[in-house]
Protein backbone atom coordinates (compact mmCIF):
# COMPACT_ATOMS: atom_id res chain seq x y z
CA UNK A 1 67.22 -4.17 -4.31
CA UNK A 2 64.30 -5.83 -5.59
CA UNK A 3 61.80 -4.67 -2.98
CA UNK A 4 63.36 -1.28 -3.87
CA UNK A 5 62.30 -1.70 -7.29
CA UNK A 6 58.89 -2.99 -6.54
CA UNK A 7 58.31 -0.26 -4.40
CA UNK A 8 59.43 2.54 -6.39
CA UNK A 9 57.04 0.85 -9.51
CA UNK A 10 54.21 0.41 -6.87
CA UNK A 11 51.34 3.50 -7.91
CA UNK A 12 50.98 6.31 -5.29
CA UNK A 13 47.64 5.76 -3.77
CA UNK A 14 44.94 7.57 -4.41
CA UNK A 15 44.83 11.04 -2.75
CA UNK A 16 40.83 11.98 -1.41
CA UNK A 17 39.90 15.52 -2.03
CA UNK A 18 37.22 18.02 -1.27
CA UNK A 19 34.96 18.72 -3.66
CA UNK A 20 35.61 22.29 -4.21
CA UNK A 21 39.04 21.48 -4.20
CA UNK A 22 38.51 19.20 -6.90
CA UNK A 23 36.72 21.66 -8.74
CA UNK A 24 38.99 24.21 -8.86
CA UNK A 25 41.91 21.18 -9.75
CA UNK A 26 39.17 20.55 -12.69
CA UNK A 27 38.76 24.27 -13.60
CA UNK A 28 42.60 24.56 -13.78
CA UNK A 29 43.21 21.83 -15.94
CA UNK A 30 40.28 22.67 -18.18
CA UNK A 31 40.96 24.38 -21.43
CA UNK A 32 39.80 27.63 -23.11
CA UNK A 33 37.04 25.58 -24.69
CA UNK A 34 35.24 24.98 -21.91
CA UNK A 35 35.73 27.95 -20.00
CA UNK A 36 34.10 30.07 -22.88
CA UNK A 37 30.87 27.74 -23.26
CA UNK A 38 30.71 27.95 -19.46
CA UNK A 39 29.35 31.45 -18.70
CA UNK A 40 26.53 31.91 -21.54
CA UNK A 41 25.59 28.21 -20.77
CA UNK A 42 25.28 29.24 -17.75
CA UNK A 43 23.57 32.34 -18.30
CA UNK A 44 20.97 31.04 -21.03
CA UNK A 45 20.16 28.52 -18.53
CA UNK A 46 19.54 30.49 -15.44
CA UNK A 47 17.13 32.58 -17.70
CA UNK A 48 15.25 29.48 -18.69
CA UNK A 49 15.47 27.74 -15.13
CA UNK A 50 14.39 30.97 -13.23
CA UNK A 51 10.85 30.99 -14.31
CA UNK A 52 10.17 26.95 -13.68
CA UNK A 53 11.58 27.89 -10.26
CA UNK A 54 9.24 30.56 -9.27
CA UNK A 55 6.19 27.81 -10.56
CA UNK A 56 7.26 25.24 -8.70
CA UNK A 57 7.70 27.15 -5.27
CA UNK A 58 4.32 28.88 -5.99
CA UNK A 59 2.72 24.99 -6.14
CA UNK A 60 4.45 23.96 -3.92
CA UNK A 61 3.24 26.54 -1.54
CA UNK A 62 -0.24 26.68 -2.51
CA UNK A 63 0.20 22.91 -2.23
CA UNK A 64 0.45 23.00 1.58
CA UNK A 65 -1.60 25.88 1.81
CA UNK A 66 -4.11 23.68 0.85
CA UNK A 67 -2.82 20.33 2.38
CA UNK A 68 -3.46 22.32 5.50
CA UNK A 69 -6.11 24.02 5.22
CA UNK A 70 -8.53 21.64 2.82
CA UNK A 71 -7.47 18.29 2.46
CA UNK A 72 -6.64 17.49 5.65
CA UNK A 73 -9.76 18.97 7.53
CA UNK A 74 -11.36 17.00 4.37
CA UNK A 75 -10.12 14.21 5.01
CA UNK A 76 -10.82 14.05 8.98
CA UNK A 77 -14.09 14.89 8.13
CA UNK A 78 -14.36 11.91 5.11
CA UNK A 79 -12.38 9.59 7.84
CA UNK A 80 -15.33 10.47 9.86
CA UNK A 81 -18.12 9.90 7.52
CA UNK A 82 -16.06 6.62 6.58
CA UNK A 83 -16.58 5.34 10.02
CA UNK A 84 -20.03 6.33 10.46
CA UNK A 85 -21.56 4.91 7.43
CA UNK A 86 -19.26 1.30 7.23
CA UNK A 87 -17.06 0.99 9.92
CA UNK A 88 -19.71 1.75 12.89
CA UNK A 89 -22.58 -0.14 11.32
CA UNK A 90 -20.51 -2.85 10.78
CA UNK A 91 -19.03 -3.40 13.91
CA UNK A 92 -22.81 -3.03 15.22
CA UNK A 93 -23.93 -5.54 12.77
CA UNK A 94 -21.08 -8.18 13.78
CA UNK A 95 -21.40 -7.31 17.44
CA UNK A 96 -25.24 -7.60 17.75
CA UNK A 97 -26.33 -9.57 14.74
CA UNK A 98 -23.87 -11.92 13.08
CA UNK A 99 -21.86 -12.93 16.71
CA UNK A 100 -25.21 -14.14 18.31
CA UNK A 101 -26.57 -15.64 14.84
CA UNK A 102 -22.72 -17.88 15.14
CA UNK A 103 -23.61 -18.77 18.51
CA UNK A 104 -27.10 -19.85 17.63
CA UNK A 105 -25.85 -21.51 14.70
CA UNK A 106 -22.83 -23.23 16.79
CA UNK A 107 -25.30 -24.75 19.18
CA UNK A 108 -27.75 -25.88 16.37
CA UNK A 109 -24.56 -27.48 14.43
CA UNK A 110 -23.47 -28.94 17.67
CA UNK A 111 -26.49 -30.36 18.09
CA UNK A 112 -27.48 -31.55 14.45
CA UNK A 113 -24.35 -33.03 13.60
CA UNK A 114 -21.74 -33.15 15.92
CA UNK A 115 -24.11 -35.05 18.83
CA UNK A 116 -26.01 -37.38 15.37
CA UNK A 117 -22.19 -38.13 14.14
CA UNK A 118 -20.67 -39.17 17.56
CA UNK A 119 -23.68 -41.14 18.15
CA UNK A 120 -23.07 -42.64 14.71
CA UNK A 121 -19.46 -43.05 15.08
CA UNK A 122 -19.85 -44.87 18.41
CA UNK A 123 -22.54 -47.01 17.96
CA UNK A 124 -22.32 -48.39 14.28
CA UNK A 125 -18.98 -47.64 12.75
CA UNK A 126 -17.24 -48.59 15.46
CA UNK A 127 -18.84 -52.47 15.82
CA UNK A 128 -18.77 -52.57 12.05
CA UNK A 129 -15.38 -51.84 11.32
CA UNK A 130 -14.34 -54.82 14.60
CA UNK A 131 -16.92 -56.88 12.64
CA UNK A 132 -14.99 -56.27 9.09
CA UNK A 133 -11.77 -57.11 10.99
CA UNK A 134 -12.91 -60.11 12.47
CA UNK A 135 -13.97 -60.99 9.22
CA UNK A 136 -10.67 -60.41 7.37
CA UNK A 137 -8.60 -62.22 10.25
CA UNK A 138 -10.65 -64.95 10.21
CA UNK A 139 -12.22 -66.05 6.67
CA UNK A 140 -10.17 -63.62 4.45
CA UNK A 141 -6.40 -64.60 5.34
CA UNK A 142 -7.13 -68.15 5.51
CA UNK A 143 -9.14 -68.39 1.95
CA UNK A 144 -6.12 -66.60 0.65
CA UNK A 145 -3.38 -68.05 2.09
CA UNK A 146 -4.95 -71.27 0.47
CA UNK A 147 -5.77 -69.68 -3.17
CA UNK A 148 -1.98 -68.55 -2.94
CA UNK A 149 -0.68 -71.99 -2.39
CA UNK A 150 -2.60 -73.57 -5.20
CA UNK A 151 -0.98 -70.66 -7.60
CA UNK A 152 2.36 -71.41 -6.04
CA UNK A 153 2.05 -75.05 -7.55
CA UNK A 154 1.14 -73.99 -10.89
CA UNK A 155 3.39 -71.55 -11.02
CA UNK A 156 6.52 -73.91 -10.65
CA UNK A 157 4.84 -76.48 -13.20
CA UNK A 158 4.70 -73.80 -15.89
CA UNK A 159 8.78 -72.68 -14.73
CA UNK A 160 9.41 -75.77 -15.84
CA UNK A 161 7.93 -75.91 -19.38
CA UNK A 162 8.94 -72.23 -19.72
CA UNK A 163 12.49 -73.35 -19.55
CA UNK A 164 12.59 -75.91 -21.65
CA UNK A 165 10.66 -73.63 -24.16
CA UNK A 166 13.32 -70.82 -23.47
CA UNK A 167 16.55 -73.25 -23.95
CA UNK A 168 15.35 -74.60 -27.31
CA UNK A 169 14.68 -70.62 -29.02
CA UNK A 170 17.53 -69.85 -27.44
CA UNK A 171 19.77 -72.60 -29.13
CA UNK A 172 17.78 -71.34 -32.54
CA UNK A 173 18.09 -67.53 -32.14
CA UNK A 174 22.12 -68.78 -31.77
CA UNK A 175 22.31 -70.71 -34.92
CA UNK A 176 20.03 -68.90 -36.86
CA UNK A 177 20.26 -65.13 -36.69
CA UNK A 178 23.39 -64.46 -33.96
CA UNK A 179 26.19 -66.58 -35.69
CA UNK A 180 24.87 -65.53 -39.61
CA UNK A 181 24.68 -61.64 -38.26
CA UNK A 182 28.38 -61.44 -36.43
CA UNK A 183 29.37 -63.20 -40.17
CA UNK A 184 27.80 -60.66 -42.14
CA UNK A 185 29.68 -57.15 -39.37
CA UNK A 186 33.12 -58.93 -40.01
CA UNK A 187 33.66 -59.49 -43.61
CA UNK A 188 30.82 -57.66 -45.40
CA UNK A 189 30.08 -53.91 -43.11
CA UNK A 190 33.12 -53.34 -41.47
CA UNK A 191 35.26 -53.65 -45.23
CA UNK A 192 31.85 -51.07 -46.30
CA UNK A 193 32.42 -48.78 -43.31
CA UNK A 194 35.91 -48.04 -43.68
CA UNK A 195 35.73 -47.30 -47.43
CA UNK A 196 32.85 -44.82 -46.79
CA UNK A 197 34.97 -43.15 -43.46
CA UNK A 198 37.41 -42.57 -45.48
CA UNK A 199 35.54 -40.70 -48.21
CA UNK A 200 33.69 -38.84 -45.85
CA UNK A 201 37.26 -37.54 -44.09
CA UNK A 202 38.62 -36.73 -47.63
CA UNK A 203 35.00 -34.84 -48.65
CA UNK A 204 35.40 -33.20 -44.86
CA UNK A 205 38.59 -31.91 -45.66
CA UNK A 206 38.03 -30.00 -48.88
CA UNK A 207 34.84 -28.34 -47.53
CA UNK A 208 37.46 -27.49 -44.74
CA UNK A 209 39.99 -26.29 -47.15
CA UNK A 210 36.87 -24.21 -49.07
CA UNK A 211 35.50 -22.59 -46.13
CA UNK A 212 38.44 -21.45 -44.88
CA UNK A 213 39.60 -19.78 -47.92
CA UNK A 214 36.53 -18.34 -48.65
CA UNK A 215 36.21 -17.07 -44.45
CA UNK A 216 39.42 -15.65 -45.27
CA UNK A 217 38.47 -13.67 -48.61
CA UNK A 218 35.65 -12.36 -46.38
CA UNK A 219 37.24 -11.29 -43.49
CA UNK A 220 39.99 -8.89 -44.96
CA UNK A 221 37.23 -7.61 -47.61
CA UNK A 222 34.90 -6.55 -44.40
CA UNK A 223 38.03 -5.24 -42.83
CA UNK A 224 39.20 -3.67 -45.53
CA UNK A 225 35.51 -1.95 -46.91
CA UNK A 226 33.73 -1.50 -43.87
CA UNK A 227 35.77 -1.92 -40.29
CA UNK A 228 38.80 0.07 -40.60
CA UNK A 229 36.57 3.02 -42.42
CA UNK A 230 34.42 2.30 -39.58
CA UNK A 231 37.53 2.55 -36.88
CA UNK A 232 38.98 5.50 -38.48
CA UNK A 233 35.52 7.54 -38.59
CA UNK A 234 35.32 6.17 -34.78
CA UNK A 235 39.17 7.52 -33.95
CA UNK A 236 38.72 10.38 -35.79
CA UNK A 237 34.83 12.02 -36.05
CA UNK A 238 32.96 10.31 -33.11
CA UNK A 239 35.39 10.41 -30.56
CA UNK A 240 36.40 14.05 -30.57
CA UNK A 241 32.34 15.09 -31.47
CA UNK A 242 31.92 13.21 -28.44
CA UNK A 243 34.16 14.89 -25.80
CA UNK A 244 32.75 18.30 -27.25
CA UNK A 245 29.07 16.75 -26.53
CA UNK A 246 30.51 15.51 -22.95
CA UNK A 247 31.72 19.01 -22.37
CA UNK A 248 29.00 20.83 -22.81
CA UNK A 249 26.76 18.15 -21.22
CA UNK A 250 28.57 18.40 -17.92
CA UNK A 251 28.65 21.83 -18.37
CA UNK A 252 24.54 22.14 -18.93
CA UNK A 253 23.97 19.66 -15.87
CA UNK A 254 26.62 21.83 -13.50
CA UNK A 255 24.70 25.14 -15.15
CA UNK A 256 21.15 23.62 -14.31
CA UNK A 257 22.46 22.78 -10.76
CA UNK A 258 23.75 26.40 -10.13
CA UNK A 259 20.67 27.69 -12.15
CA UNK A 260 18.50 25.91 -9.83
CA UNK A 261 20.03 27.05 -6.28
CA UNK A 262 20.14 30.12 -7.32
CA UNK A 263 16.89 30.04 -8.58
CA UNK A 264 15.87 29.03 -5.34
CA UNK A 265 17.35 31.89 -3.51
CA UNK A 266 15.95 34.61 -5.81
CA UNK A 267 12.62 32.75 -5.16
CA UNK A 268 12.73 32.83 -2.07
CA UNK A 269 13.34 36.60 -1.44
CA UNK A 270 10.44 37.29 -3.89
CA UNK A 271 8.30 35.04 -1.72
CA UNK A 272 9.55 37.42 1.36
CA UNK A 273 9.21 40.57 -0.91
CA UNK A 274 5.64 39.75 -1.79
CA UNK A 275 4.31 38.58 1.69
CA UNK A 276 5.85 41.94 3.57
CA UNK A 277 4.06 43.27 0.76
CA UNK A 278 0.92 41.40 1.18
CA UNK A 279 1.54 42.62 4.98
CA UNK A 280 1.90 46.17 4.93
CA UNK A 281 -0.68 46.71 1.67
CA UNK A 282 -3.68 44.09 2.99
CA UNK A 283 -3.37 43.15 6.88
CA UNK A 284 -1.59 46.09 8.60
CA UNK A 285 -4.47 48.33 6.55
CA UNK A 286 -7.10 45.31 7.56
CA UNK A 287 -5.86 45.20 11.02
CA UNK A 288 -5.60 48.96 12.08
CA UNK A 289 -8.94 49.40 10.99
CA UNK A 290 -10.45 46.96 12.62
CA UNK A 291 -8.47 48.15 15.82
CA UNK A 292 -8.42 51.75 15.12
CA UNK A 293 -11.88 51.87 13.37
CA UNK A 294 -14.00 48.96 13.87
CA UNK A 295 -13.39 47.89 17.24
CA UNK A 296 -14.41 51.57 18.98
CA UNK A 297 -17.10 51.99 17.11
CA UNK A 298 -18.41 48.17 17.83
CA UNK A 299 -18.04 49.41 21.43
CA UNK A 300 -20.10 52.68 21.28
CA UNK A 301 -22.65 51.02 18.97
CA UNK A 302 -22.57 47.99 21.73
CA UNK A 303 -22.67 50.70 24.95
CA UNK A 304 -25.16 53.18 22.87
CA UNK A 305 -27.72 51.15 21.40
CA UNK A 306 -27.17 47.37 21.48
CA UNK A 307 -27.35 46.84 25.63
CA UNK A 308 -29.68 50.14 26.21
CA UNK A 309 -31.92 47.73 23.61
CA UNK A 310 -31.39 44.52 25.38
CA UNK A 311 -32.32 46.08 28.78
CA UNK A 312 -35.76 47.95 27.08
CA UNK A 313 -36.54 44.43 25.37
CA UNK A 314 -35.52 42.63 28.62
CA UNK A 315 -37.69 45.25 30.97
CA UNK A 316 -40.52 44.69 28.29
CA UNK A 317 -40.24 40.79 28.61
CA UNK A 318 -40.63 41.36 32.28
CA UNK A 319 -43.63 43.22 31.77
CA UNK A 320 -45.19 41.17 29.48
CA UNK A 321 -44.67 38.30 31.51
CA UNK A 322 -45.99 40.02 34.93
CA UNK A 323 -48.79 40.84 33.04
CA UNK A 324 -49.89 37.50 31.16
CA UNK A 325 -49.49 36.09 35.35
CA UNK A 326 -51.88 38.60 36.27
CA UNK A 327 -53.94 37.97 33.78
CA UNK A 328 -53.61 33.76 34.18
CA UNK A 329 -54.45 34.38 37.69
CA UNK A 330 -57.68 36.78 37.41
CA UNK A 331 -58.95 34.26 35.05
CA UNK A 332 -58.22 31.22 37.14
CA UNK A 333 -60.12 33.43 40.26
CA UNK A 334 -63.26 34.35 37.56
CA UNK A 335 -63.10 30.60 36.27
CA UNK A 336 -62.90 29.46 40.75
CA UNK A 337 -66.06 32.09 41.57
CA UNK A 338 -68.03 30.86 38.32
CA UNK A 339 -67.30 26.80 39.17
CA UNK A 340 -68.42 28.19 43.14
CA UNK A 341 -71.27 30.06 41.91
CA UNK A 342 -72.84 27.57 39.46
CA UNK A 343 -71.48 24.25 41.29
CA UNK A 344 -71.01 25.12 44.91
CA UNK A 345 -68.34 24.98 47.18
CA UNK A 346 -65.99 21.26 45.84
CA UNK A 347 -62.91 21.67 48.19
CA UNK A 348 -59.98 23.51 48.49
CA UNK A 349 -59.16 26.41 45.30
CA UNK A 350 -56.37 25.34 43.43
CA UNK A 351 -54.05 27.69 44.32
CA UNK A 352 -53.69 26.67 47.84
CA UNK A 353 -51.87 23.60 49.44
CA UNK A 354 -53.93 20.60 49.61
CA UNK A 355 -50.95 18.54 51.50
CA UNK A 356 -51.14 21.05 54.99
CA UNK A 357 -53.67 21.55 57.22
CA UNK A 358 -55.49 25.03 57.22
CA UNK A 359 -55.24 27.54 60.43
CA UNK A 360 -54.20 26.16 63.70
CA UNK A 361 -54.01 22.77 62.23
CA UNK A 362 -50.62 23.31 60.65
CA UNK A 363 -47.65 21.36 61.29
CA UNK A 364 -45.00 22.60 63.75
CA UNK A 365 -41.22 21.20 65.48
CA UNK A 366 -43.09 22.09 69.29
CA UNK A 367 -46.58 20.56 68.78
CA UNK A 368 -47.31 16.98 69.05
CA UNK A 369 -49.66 16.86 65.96
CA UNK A 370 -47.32 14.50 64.16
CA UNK A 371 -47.58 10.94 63.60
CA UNK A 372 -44.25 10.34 65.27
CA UNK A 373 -45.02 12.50 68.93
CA UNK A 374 -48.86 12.00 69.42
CA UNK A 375 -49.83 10.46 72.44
């Protein structure tokens, strides 16, 4: 019977359900108050959230419109210019200045201190400090094991006087201030104390009877002037003002939420409405003209004038060239005949080959004129 009891006063756990569930067990249980601030909350603050919406997609588009298209090639190209003005100078600096100038330095150190201080260590400190221990074993310990002694043997001649000094103030500081003083607790300060206990108990417990009464007086006059005017403006005013305020402050955060998807949808289709419209007023225009329009007439103006000019100014180059060789080589023939006339014959002209012989002298795979198959 008694687990029966228990279990039937045991609480019913608690029962988990779905959000929207519990909305709608919420919006069933909620009274006429809040379902008529509900809908022009709701309304008033869809017109006010709408705009702030719209902003903030527009930034944050633009935003990574211009994350990708400006700050990050900006900062690739400042990463860049970071490395090639500190990081690459510096790592040249360290690599081919500072590292040998250590290593220079290390061997210089090595060699100015390290090899002077071992060298010191070894060959001075190390005798001087067996010298100073020789000395302390040896002259020290003795000379003080003897100064000790001698202060041993004045030490136990003064023990004695100090004792005998010590016993004699001791037997005064009995007779004269100990047994006078315990006189003086017993029959004069003790009688004193417990007269002036006693008056400070009774004083004690008429300031207790006084501050109680007057705690008292002042406790039921706040209570009475200030906390249950207080309580009752609490119970009464606040408390009901504040489940109005609650209300409506639940009901502006669930508006804003609902203001805000909602928001976000109608954003989102003008963001579609405004780039197919962006796309059929601006590109499709931009890009059947440049297919439609631009692109045939680049090709006629590239077929009709631009490569029957590059093959004139090519065919003219050629010329030009052919004739500034002809020319170059009827001057280098005057300049030959003038050098031949004035100077006489000097050797071979320049534009023959100095390096093979002339007429039958040349070089061939059947004769035997080579260095390699002459007899």
């Amino acid at each position: 019977m008694d687990l029966e009891k228990l279990d039937a006063e045991r609480p019913a756990p608690p029962v988990h359900r779905h959000p929207q569930q519990q909305q709608s067990g919420e919006a069933a249980g909620e009274g006429c108050l809040v379902v008529a601030i509900r809908l022009p909350v709701r309304v008033v603050v869809f017109l006010v959230v709408l705009p702030v919406r719209l902003v903030w997609d527009a930034c944050a588009v633009a935003a990574r419109w211009l994350g990708r298209a400006v700050f990050r090639p900006l900062g690739r190209a400042l990463l860049w210019a970071g490395r090639a003005v500190f990081v690459w100078p510096l790592v040249g600096l360290w690599r081919y200045v500072l590292a040998p100038l250590g290593g220079v330095l290390a061997w210089l150190g090595n060699l100015v201190v390290v090899v002077p201080a071992g060298w010191l260590y070894r060959y001075v400190l190390v005798p001087l400090g067996h010298a100073l221990v020789w000395l302390y074993a040896r002259v020290l310990t003795p000379l003080g094991h003897g100064v000790m002694w001698v202060l041993r043997g004045i030490g136990s001649v003064s023990a004695v006087i100090g004792l005998g000094v010590f016993a004699a103030l001791s037997w005064l500081t009995r007779y004269l201030v100990v047994v006078p003083g315990v006189w003086l607790y017993a029959w004069v300060l003790t009688p004193v104390g417990h007269a002036v206990a006693r008056c400070a108990k009774g004083l004690a417990w008429l300031v207790d009877v006084l501050v109680t009464g007057i705690g008292v007086g002042l406790y039921w006059i706040t209570r009475i002037l200030f906390v249950l005017p207080l309580l009752a403006v609490w119970r009464w005013v606040l408390v009901p003002v504040g489940r109005v305020l609650a209300v409506v402050a639940r009901e502006i955060r669930n508006a804003l939420g609902h203001a805000w998807r909602v928001a976000g949808y109608v954003s989102l289709a003008v963001g579609r409405f405004l780039r197919t419209l962006f796309r059929w007023v601006v590109v499709e225009p931009v890009r059947w003209a440049y297919t439609r329009v631009l692109t045939p007439v680049g090709h006629v103006v590239r077929d009709v004038v631009l490569r029957p000019a590059a093959e004139a100014a090519r065919a003219v180059g050629r010329a030009v060239r052919q004739s500034l060789a002809s020319a170059r080589l009827t001057l280098r023939r005057t300049r030959a005949d003038l050098r031949r006339v004035l100077v006489g014959e000097q050797g071979p002209e320049r534009g023959e080959n100095r390096r093979e012989p002339i007429g039958g002298d040349t070089r061939t795979l059947g004769s035997s004129t080579t260095a390699l198959t002459k007899d």
